[in-house]
Protein backbone atom coordinates (compact mmCIF):
# COMPACT_ATOMS: atom_id res chain seq x y z
CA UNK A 1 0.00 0.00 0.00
CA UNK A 2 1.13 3.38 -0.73
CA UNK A 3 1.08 6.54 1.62
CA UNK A 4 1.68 9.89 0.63
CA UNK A 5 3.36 11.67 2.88
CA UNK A 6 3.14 15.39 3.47
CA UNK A 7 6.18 17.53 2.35
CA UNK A 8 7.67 18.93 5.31
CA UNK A 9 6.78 22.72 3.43
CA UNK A 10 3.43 22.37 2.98
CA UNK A 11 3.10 21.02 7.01
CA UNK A 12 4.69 24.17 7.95
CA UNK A 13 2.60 26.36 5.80
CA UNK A 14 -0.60 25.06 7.28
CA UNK A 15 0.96 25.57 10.77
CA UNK A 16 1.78 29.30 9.28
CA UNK A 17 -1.41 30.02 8.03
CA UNK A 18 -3.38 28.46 11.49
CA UNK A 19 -1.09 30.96 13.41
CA UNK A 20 -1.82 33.97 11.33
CA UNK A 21 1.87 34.79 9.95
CA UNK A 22 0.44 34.18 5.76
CA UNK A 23 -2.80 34.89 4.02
CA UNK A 24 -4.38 34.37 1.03
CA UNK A 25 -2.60 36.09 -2.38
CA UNK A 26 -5.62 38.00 -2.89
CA UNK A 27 -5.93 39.19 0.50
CA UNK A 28 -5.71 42.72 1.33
CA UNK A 29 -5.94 42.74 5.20
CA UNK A 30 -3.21 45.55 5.91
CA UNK A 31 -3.45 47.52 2.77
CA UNK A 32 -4.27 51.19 2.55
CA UNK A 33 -7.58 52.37 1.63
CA UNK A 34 -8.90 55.92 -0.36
CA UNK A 35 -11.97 56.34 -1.58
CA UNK A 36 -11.81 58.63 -4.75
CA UNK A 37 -14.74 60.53 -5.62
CA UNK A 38 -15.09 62.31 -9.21
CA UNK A 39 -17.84 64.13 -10.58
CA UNK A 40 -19.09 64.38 -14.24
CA UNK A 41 -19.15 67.41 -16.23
CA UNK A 42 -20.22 66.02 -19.32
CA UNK A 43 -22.65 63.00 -20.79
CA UNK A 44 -21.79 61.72 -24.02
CA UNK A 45 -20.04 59.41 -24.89
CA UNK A 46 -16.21 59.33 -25.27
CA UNK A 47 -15.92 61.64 -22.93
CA UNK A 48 -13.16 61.26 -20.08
CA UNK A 49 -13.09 62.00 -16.80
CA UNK A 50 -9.80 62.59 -15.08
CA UNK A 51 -8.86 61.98 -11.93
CA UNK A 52 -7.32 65.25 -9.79
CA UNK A 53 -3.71 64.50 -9.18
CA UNK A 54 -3.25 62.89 -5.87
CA UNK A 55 0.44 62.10 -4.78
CA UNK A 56 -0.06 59.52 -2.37
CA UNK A 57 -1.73 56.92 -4.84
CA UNK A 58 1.31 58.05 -7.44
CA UNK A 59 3.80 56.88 -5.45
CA UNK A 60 1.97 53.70 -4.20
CA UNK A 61 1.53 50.19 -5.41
CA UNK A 62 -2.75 49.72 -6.43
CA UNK A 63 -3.39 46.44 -5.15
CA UNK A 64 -6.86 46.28 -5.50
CA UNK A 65 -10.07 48.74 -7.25
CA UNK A 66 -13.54 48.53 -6.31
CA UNK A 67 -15.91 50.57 -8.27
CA UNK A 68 -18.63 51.46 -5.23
CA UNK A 69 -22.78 51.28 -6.69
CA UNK A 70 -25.88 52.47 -5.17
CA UNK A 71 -27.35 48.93 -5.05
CA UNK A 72 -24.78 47.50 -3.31
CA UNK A 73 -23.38 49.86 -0.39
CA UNK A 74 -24.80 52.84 1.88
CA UNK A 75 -21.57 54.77 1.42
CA UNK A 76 -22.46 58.17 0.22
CA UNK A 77 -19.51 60.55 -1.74
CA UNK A 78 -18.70 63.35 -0.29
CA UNK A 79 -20.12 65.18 -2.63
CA UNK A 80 -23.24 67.37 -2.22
CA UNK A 81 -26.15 68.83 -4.51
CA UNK A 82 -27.32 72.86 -4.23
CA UNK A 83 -30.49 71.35 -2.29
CA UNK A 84 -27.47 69.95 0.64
CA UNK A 85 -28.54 66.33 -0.07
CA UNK A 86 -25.51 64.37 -0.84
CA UNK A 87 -25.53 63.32 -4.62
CA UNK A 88 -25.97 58.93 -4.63
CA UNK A 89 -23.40 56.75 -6.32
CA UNK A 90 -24.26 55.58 -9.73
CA UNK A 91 -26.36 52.50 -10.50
CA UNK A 92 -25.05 49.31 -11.76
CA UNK A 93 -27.00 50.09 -14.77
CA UNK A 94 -25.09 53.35 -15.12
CA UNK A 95 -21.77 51.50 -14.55
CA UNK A 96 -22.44 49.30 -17.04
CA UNK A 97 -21.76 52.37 -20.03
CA UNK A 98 -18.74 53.46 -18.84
CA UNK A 99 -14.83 51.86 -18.03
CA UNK A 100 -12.17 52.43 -15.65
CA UNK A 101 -8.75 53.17 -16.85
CA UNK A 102 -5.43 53.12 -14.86
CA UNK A 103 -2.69 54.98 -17.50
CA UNK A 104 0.51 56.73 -17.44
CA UNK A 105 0.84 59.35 -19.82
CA UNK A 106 -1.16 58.26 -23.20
CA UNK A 107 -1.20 54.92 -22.33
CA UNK A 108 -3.35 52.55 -20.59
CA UNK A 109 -2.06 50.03 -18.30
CA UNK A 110 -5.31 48.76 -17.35
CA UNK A 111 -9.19 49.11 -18.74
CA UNK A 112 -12.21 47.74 -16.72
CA UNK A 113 -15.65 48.18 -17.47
CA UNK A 114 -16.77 49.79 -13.93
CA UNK A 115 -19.85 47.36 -13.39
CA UNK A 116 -17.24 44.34 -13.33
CA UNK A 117 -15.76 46.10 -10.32
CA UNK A 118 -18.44 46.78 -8.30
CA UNK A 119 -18.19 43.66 -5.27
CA UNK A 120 -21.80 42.16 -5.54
CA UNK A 121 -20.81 41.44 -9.72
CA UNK A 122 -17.50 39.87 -8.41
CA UNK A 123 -18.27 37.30 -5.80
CA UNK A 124 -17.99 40.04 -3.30
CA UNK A 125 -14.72 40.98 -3.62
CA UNK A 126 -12.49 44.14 -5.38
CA UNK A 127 -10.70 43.61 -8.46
CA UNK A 128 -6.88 42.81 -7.79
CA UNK A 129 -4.26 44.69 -9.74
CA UNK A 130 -0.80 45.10 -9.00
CA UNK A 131 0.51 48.39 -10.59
CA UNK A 132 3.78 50.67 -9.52
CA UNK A 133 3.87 52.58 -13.13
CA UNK A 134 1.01 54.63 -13.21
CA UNK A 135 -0.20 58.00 -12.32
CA UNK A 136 -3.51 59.19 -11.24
CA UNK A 137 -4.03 62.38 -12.72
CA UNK A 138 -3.71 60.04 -15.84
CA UNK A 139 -6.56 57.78 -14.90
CA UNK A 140 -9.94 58.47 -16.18
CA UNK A 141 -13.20 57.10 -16.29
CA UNK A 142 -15.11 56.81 -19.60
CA UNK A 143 -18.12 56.84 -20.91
CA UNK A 144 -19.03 54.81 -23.40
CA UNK A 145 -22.76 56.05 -24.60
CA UNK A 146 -24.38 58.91 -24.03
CA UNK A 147 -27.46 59.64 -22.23
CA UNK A 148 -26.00 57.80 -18.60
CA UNK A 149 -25.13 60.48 -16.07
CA UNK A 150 -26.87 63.78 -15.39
CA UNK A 151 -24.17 66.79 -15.91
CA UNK A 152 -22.88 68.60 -13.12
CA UNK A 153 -24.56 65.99 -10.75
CA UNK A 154 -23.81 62.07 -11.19
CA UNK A 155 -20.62 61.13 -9.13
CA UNK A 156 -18.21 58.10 -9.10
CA UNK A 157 -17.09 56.78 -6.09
CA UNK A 158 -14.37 54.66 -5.81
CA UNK A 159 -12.18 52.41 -3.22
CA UNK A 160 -8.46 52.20 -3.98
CA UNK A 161 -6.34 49.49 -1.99
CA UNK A 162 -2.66 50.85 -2.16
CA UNK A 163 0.62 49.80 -0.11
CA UNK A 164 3.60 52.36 0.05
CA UNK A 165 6.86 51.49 -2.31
């Protein structure tokens, strides 16, 4: 009869993992967390809209983007309407027209449509990346049709994972 016997790494990685020293590759328990919140000036599609510059994500590595919807989280922007009522996060319907993209300079490191990135369409979790070469102010959402956000009024809230290089 033949017994397999256990490789004396993967016994000490179990007793690792029972005693909390590893963690799962995706986790991101101990990562950094911004929400980024951007508001639209225009509807129609093609159009871009950047992200303000923001030095700490630049010289960070993005571990992990979660595009936040009104159907799937009571976290409000921090942005407010003329009436004082804080303006809701899009719909998953409305995320469904329009992608994320990470870029440096002209060109783009990494393009997600937003609804993919939203936690309930992605078994509750964000969408890993690992990026060092990128900068914000480059990164844009886009829209691609016309007739999905209300000018001067829709938001976009998003939750960026980042560790310091």
């Amino acid at each position: 009869m033949f017994v397999k016997q256990e490789s004396r790494e993967g016994s000490l990685m179990r007793r690792f993992e029972k005693q909390g020293f590893v963690r799962d590759y995706s986790g991101i328990e101990g990562s950094r967390v911004k929400s980024v919140v951007a508001q639209f000036g225009y509807d129609e599609a093609g159009y871009r809209l950047k992200f303000e510059q923001d030095p700490t994500l630049d010289s960070s590595q993005i571990v992990a983007i979660e595009v936040v919807s009104s159907e799937t989280t009571s976290l409000n922007p921090q942005k407010k309407a003329s009436s004082g009522d804080y303006i809701p996060n899009l719909s998953n319907s409305e995320l469904a027209n329009m992608v994320f993209v990470l870029a440096k300079n002209d060109e783009q490191i990494f393009v997600l449509p937003c609804v993919n990135a939203v936690k309930s369409t992605n078994a509750g979790k964000p969408v890993f990346v690992n990026s060092t070469d990128h900068r914000w102010a480059d990164s844009y959402i886009e829209l691609v049709a016309s007739g999905i956000v209300i000018t001067d009024f829709s938001v976009i809230t998003l939750n960026v994972w980042y560790k310091p290089k």
